[in-house]
Protein backbone atom coordinates (compact mmCIF):
# COMPACT_ATOMS: atom_id res chain seq x y z
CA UNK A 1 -35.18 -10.64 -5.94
CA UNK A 2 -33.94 -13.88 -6.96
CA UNK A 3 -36.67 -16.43 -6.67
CA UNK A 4 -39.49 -16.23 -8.03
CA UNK A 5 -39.12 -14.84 -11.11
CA UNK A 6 -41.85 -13.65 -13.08
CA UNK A 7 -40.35 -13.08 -16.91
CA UNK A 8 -37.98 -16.62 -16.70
CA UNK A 9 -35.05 -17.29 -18.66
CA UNK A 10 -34.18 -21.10 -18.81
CA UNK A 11 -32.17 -20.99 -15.79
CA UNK A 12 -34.43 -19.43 -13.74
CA UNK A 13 -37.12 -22.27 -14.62
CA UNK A 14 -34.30 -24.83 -13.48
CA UNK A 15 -33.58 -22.98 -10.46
CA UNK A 16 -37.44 -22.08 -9.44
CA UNK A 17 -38.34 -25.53 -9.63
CA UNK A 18 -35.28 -26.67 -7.47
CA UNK A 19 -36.36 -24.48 -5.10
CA UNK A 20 -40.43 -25.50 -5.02
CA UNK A 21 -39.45 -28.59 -4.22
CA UNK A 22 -37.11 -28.11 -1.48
CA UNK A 23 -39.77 -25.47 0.13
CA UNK A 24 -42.70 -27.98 0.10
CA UNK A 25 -39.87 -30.87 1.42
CA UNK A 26 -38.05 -28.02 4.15
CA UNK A 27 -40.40 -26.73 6.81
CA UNK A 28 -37.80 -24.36 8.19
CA UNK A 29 -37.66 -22.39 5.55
CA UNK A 30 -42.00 -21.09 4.87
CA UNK A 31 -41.24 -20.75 8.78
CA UNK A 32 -38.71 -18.36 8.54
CA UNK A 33 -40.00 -16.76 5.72
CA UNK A 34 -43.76 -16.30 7.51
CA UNK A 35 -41.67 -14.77 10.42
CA UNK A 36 -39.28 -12.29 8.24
CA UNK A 37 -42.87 -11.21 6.85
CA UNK A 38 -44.80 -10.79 9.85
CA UNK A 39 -41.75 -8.80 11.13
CA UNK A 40 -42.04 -6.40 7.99
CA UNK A 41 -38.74 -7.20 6.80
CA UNK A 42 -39.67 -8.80 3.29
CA UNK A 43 -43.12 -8.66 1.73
CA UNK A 44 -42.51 -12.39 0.46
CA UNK A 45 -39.82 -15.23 -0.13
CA UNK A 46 -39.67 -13.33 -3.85
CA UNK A 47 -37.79 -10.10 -1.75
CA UNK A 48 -35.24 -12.84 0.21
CA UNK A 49 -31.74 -12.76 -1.37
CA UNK A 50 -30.46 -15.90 -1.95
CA UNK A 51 -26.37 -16.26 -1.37
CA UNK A 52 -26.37 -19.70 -3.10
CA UNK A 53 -27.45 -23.02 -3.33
CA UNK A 54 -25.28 -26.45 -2.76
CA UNK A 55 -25.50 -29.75 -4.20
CA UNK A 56 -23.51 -32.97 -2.94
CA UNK A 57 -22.26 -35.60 -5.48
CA UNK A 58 -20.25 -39.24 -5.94
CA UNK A 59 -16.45 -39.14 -7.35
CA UNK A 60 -16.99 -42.09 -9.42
CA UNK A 61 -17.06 -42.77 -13.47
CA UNK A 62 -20.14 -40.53 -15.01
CA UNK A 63 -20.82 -38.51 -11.86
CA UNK A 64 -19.51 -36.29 -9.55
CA UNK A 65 -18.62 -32.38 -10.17
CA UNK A 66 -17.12 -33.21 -14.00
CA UNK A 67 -20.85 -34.31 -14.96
CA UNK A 68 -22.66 -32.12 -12.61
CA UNK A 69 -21.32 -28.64 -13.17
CA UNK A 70 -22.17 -28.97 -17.07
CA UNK A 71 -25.54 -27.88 -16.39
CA UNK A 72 -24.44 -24.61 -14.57
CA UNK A 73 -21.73 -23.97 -16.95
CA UNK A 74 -23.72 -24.61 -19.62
CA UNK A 75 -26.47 -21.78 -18.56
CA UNK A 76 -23.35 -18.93 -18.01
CA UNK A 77 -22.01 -19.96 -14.33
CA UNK A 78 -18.21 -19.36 -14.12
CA UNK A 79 -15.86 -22.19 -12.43
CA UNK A 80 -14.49 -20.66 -9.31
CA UNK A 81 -12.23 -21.65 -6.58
CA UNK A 82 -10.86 -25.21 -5.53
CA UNK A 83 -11.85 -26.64 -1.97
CA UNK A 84 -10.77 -29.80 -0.05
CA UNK A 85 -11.78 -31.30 3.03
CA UNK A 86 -9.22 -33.71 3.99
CA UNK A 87 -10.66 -35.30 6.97
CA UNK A 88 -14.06 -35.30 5.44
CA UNK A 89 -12.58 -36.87 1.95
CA UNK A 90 -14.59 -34.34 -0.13
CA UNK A 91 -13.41 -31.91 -2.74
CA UNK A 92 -15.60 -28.88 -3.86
CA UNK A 93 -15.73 -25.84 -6.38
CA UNK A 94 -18.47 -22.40 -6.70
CA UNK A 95 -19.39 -21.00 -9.40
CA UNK A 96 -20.28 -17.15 -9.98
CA UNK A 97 -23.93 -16.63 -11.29
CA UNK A 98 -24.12 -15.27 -15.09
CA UNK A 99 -26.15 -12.23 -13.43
CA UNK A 100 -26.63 -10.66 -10.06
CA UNK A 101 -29.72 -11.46 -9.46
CA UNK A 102 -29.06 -15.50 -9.34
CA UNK A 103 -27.61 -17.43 -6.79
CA UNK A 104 -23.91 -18.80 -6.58
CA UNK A 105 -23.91 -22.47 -6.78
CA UNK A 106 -21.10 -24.73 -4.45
CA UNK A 107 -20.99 -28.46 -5.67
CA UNK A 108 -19.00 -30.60 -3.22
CA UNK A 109 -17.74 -34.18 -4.71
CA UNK A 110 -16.94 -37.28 -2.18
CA UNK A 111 -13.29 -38.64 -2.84
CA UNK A 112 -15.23 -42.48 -3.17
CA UNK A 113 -11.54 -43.96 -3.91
CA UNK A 114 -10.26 -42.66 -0.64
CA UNK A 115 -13.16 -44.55 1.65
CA UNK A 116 -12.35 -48.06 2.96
CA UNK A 117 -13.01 -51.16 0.48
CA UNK A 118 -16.27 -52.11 1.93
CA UNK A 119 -17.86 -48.31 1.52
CA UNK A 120 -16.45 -48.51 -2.32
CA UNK A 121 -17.98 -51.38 -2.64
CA UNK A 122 -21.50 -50.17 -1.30
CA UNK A 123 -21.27 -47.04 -3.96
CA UNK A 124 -20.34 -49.30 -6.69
CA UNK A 125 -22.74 -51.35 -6.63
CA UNK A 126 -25.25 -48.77 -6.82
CA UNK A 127 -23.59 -46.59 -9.29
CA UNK A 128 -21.88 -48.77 -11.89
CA UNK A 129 -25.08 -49.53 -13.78
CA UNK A 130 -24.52 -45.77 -14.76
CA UNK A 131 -22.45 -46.67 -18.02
CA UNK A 132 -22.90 -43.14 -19.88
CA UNK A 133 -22.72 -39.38 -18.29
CA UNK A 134 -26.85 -38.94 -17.57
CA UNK A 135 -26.44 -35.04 -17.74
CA UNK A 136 -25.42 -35.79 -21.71
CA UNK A 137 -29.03 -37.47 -22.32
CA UNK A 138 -30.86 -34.19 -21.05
CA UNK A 139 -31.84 -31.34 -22.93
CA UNK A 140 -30.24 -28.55 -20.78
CA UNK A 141 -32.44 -26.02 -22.65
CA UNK A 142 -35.50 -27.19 -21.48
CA UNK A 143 -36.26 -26.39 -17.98
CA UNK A 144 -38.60 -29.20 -17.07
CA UNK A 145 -36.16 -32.37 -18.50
CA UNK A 146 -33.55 -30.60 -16.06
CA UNK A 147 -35.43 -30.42 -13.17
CA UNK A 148 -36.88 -33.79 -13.72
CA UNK A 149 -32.90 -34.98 -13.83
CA UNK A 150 -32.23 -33.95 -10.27
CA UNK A 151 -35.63 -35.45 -8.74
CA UNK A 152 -35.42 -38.92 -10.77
CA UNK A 153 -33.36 -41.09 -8.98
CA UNK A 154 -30.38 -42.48 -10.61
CA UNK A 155 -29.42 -45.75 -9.09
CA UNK A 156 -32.11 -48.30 -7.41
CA UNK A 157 -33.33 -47.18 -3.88
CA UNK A 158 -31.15 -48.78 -1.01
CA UNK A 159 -31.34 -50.98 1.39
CA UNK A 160 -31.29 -49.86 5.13
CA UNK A 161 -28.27 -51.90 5.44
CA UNK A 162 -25.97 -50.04 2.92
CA UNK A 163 -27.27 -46.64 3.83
CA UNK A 164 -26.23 -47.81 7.95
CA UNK A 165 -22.66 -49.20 6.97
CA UNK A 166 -22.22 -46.01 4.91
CA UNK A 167 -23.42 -43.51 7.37
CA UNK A 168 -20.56 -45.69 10.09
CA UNK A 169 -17.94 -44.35 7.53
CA UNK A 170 -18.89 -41.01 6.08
CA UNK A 171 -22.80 -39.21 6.90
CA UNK A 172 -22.41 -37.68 3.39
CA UNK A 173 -21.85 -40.77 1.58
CA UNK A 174 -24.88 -41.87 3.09
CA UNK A 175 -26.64 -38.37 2.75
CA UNK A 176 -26.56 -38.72 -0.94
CA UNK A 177 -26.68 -42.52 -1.41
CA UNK A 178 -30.38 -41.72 -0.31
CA UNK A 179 -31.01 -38.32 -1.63
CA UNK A 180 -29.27 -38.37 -4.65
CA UNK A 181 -28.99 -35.09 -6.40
CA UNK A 182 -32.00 -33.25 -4.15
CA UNK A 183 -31.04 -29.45 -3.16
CA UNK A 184 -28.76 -29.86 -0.23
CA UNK A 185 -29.35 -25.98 0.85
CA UNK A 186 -29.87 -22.30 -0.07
CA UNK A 187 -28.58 -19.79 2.07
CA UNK A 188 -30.42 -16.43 3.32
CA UNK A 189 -28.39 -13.20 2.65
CA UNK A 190 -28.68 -11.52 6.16
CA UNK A 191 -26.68 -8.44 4.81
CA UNK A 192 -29.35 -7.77 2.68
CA UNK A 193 -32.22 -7.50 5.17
CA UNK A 194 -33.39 -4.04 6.54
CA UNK A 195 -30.88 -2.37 8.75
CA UNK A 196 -30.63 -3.80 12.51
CA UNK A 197 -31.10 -7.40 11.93
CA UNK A 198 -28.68 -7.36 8.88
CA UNK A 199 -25.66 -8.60 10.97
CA UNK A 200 -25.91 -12.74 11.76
CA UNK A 201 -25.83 -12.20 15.14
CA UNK A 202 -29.03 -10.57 15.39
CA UNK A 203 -30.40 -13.20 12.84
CA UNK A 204 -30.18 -16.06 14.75
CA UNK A 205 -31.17 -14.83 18.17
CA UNK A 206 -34.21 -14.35 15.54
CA UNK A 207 -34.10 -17.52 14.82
CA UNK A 208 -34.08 -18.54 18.45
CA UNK A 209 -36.60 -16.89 18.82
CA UNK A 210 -38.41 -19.33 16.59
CA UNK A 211 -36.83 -22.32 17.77
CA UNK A 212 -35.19 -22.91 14.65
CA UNK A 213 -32.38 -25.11 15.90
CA UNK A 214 -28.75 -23.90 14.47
CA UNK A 215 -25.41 -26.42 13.96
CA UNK A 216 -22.93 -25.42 16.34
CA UNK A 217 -20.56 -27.43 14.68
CA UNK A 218 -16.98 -24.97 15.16
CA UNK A 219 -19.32 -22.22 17.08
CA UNK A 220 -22.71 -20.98 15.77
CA UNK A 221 -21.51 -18.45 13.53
CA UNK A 222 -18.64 -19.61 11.86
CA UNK A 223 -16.16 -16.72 10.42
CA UNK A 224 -13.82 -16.96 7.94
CA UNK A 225 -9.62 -16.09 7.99
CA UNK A 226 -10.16 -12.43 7.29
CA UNK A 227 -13.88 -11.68 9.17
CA UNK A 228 -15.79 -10.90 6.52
CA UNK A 229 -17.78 -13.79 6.10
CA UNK A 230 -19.74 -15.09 8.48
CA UNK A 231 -22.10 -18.37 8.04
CA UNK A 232 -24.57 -20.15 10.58
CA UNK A 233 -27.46 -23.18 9.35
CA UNK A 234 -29.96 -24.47 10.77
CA UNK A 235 -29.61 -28.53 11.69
CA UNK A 236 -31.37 -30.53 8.74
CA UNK A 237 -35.10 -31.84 8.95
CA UNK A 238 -35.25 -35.33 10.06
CA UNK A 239 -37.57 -37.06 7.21
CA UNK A 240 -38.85 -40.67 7.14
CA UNK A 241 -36.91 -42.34 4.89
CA UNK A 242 -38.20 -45.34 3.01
CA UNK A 243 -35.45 -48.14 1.46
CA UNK A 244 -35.51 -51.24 -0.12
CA UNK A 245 -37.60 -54.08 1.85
CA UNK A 246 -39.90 -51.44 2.47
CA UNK A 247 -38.14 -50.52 5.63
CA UNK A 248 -38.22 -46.97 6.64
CA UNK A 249 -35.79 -44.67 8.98
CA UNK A 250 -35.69 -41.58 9.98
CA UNK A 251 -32.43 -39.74 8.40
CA UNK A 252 -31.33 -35.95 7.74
CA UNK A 253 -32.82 -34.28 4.99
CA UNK A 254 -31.96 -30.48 3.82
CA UNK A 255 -31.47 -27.33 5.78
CA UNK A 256 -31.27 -23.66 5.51
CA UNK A 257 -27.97 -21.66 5.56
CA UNK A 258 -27.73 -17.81 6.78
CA UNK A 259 -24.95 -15.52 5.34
CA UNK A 260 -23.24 -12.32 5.94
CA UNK A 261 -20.96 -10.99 3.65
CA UNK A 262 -19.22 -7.73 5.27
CA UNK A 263 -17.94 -4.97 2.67
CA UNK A 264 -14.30 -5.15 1.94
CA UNK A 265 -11.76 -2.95 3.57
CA UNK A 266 -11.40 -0.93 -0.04
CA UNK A 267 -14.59 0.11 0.27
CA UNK A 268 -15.33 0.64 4.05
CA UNK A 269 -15.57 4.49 3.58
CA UNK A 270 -18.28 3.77 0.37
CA UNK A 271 -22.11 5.26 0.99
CA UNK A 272 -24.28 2.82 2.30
CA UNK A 273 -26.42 3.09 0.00
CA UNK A 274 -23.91 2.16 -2.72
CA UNK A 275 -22.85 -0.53 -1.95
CA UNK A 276 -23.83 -3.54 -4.04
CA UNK A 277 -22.39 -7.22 -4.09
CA UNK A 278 -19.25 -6.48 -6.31
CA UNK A 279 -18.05 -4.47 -3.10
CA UNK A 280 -18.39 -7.56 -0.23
CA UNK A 281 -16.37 -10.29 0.51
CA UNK A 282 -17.06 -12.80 -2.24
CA UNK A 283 -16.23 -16.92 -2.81
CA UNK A 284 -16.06 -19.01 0.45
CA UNK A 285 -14.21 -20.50 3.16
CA UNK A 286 -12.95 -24.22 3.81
CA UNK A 287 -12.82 -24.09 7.35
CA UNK A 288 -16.80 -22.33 7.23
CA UNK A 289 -17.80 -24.98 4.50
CA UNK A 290 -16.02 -27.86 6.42
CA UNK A 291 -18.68 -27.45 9.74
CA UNK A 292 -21.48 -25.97 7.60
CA UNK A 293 -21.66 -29.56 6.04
CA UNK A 294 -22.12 -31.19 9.33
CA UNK A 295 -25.63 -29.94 9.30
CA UNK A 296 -26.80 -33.11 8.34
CA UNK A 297 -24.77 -34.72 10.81
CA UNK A 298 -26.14 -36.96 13.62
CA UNK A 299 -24.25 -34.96 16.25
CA UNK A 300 -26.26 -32.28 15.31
CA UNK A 301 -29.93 -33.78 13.98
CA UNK A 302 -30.05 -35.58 17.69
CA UNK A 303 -30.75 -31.93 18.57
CA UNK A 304 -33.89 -31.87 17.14
């Protein structure tokens, strides 16, 4: 089980209420889950595993990963692995959960410095009235300031203008210029569902079924170096957006992410029934991350 939990430690408060919000705000995923129940697969979203959760943020002073990951690491996460995305200009790290029962967590960071002047400019002058580190002024031991601190909004709303001239350049920079720090994802274990539709494959022709529509961004299913993992999401919710002026737009929200990690070759000859996480392919892939991210794209939200 890993949400919701019924005896909660402080992180599981943080991470329950991320998630509450992002199921009222993500249709797609109390459709899903409705559909894994009627099929008998999960008596509720409390039985769905959940692979991890992702977060975007701003490289600039006070922000970004540096300021961002203190909350994680502060609560037992471990720093993993270094990712970049050249042509995308982002940077990214996971972090391994304290327990097995939580989700990992992937922050991604855009490279603001390496965007054209104008772009810089747009970020700036939203961002530089941020003259301290805002995750310092929390209380990271109390679950309800830190939840608060990813809904609150940290720079003025803005205008339909910058959030245009940003999405031109980069659709993340614009993605978060407007949704801040809001869940970007969380990501269905598939592996862990009852044997026959535990393979991704099967999943999303489930899915299909549904009419949940999936980025194809580098193929539906999108398979790391060595096979074992393979990744597919569904193409963000469109959401009316409201900005400064009281103008309003329709832009990508959040989306759902489906995962299957396949056991590693060590342990290929292991009992079923023994196998637990510590024996499947663990961490992440650039080139997967690099397409998954294009979920909130507008060459794939003019799908929907």
């Amino acid at each position: 089980m890993l949400m919701i939990f019924s005896e909660q430690s402080n992180l599981e408060s943080i991470l329950n209420g991320l998630f509450r919000t992002y199921f009222e705000r993500v249709p797609d995923v109390k459709k899903i889950t409705n559909a894994m129940i009627k099929k008998g697969w999960v008596s509720s979203q409390e039985d769905i595993i959940n692979d991890h959760v992702a977060f975007r943020t701003l490289g600039v002073d006070n922000l970004g990963i540096a300021s961002f990951e203190k909350i994680f690491l502060q609560h037992g996460y471990q720093k993993k692995e270094f990712y970049s995305f050249k042509a995308k200009k982002l940077d990214a790290y996971w972090y391994a959960p304290p327990t097995g029962n939580l989700p990992r967590i992937f922050i991604s960071e855009l490279r603001v410095n390496d965007l054209s002047d104008k772009a810089q400019q747009i970020i700036h002058k939203y961002t530089d009235s941020i003259k301290s580190d805002p995750v310092d002024s929390i209380n990271m031991n109390k679950p309800s300031e830190v939840i608060e601190f990813f809904e609150k909004p940290l720079w003025k709303l803005p205008t339909l203008e910058d959030y245009n001239e940003l999405l031109s350049e980069s659709e993340y920079a614009a993605w978060v210029i407007y949704n801040r720090y809001y869940l970007n994802h969380y990501t269905i274990s598939v592996h862990e569902l009852p044997h026959g539709y535990d393979r991704l494959e099967k999943f999303n022709a489930f899915l299909s079924e549904l009419d949940i529509k999936l980025n194809d961004a580098g193929g539906v299913i999108k398979t790391s170096k060595d096979g074992l993992l393979l990744q597919s999401s569904s193409v963000a919710e469109m959401i009316t957006a409201a900005f400064a002026g009281n103008k309003t737009q329709k832009i990508a929200g959040s989306y759902v992410e489906f995962a299957e990690r396949k056991v590693l070759e060590e342990f290929q000859d292991l009992d079923p029934e023994l196998i637990t996480a510590k024996h499947r392919r663990d961490g992440f892939e650039t080139a997967n991350a690099d397409k998954i991210f294009e979920s909130t794209f507008i060459k794939q939200t003019k799908k929907s």
